[in-house]
Each structure stands twice: as structure tokens, then as C-alpha cells.
C-alpha atoms as a PDB file:
ATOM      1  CA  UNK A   1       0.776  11.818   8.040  1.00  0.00           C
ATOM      2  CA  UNK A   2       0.455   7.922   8.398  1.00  0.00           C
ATOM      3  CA  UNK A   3       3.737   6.011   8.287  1.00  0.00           C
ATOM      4  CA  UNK A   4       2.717   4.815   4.805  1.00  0.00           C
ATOM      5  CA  UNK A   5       2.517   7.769   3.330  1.00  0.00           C
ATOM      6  CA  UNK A   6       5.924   8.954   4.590  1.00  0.00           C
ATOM      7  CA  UNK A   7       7.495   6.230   3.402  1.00  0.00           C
ATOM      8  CA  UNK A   8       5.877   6.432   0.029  1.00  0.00           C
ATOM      9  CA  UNK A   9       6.988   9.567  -0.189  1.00  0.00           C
ATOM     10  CA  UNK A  10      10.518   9.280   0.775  1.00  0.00           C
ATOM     11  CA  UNK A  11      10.528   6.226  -2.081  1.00  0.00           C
ATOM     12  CA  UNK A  12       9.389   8.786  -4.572  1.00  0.00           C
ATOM     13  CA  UNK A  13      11.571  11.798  -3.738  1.00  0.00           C
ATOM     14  CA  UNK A  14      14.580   8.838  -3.947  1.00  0.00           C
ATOM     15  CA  UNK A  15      13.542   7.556  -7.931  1.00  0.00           C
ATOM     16  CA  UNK A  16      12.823  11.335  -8.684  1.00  0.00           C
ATOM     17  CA  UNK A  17      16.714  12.656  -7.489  1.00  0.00           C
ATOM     18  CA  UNK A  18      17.905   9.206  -8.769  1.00  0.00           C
ATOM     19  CA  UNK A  19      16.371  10.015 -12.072  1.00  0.00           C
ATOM     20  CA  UNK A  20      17.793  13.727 -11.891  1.00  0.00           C
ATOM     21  CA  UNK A  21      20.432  12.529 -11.161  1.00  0.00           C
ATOM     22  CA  UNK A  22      21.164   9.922 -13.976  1.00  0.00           C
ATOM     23  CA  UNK A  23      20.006  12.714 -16.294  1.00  0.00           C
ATOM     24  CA  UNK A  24      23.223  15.104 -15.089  1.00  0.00           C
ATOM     25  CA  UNK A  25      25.436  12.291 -15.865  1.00  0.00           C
ATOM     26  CA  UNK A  26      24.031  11.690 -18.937  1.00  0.00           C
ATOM     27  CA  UNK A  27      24.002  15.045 -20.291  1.00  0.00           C
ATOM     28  CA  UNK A  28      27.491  16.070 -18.970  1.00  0.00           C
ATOM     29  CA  UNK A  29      28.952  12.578 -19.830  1.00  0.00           C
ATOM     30  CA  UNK A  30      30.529  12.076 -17.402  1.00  0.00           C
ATOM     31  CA  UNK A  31      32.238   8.796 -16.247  1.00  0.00           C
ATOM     32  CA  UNK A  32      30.004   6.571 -14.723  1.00  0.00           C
ATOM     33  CA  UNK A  33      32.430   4.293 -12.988  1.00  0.00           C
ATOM     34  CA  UNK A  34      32.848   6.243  -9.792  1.00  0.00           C
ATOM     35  CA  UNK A  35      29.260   6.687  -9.413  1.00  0.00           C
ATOM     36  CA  UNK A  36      28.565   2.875  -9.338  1.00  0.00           C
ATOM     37  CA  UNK A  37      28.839   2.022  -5.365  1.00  0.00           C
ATOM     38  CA  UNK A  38      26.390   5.295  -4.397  1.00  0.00           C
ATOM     39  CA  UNK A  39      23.927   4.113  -7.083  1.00  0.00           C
ATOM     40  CA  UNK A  40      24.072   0.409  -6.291  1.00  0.00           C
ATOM     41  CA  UNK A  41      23.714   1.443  -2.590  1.00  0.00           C
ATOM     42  CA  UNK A  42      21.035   3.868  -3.806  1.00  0.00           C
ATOM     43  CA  UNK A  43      19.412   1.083  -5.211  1.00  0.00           C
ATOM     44  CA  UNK A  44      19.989  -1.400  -3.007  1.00  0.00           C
ATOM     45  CA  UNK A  45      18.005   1.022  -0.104  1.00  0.00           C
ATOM     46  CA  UNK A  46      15.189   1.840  -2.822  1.00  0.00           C
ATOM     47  CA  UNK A  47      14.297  -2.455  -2.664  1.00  0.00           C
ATOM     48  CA  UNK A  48      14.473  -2.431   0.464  1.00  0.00           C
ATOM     49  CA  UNK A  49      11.876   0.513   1.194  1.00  0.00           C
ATOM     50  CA  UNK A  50       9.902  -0.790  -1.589  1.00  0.00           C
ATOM     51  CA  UNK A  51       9.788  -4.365   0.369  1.00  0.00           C
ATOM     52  CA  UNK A  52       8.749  -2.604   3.334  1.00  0.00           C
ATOM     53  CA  UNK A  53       5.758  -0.882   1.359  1.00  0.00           C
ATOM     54  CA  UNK A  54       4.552  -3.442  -0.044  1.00  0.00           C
ATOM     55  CA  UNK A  55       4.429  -5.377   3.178  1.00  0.00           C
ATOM     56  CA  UNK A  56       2.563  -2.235   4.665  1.00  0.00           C
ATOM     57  CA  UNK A  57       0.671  -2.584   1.811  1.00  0.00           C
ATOM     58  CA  UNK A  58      -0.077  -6.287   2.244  1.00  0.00           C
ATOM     59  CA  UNK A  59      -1.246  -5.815   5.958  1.00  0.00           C
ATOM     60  CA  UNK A  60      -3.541  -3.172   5.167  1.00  0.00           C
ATOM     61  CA  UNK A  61      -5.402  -5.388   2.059  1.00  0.00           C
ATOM     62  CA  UNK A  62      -5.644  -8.276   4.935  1.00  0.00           C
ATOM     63  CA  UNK A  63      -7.140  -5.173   7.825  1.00  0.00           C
ATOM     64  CA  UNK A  64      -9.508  -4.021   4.803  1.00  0.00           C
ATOM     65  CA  UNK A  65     -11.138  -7.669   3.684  1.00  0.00           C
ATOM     66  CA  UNK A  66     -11.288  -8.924   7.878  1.00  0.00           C
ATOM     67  CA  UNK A  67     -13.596  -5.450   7.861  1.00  0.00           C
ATOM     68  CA  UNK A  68     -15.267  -6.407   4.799  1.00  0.00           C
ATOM     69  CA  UNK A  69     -15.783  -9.842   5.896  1.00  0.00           C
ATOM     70  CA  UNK A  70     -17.317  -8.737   9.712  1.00  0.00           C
ATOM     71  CA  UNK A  71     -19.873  -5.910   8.091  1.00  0.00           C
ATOM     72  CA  UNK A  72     -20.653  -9.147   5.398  1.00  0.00           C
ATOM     73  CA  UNK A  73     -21.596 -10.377   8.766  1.00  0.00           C
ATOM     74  CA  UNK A  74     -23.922  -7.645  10.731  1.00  0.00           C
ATOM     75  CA  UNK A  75     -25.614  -7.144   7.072  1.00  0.00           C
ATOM     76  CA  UNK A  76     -26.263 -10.816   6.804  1.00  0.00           C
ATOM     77  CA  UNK A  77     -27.256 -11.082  10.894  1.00  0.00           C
ATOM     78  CA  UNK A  78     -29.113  -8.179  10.151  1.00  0.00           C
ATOM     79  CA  UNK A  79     -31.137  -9.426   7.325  1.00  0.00           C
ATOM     80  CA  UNK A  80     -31.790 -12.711   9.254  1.00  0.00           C
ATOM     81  CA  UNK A  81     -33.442 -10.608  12.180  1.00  0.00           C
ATOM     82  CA  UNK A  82     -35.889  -8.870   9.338  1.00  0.00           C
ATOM     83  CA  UNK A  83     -36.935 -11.813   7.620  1.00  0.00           C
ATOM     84  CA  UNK A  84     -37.818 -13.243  11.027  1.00  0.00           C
ATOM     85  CA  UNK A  85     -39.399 -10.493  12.636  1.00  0.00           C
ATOM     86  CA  UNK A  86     -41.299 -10.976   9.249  1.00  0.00           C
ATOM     87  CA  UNK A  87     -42.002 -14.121   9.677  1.00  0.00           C
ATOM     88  CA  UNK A  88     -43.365 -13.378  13.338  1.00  0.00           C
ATOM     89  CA  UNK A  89     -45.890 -10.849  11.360  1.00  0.00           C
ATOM     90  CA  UNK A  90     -47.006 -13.030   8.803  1.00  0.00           C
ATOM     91  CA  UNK A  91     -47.490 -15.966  11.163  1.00  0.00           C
ATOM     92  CA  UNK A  92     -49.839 -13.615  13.593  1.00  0.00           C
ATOM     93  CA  UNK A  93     -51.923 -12.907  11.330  1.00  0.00           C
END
């Protein structure tokens, strides 16, 4: 599993037992107060992670178009060859 992934993951399980978590207090009202710190800290973690993602993110989008732009390259070089070899045929005849 790519290091991506993992950390995608690990972001998701956090919001889902956040969430669960949130629910519990809300349904047994409980006093909020004392939960503050974990959740801010909770929180605070979660934006970091997600920072990290989306600079994963970011370097993979900038891997993905340098690709896009070097096959943009052998198609084009590729093309040129054909329409000269072309060219060559038409001209010998």
C-alpha cells in the first residue's frame, strides 16, 4: 500500500471515530468542556495530515502532467517522422 493511501486512510478512520465520537457526547450529553484539549489536538493533527495529503497530492498532479507533457512529445516526434517518411514517398515518385 503506497504511502498515500495509508495516510488517506489513517485521515479517514480519524473524522470517522471523531464523528463517533461527537455523536456519544451528543447523545449522552455529556459536558463538553473536558473534552476540548483532545478534540482541539484531534483537530489540530487532522490539518496537519490533511496538509501533508494534499502536498502528496500536489506532487503527484505535477509527476502526472511532466508524463503527459513528454508522451505529448514522442506522439508529436512521432508524427513528424511519418509525415516525413511520407514526404520521402511522395517525392520518389
Amino acid at each position: 500500500m503506497s504511502d498515500g493511501t495509508k495516510l488517506l486512510l489513517t485521515f479517514l478512520g480519524g473524522a470517522i471515530a471523531g464523528a463517533a465520537g461527537l455523536a456519544a457526547l451528543n447523545r449522552n450529553k455529556l459536558d463538553f468542556s473536558h473534552m476540548k484539549p483532545l478534540m482541539t489536538g484531534l483537530m489540530s493533527k487532522s490539518m496537519v495530515m490533511k496538509d501533508a495529503v494534499m502536498s502528496r497530492m500536489e506532487t503527484m498532479k505535477e509527476d502526472l502532467e511532466d508524463m503527459a507533457a513528454e508522451a505529448r512529445e514522442q506522439v508529436d516526434e512521432a508524427r513528424m517522422q511519418e509525415n516525413l517518411a511520407r514526404a520521402e514517398a511522395d517525392s520518389g515518385k
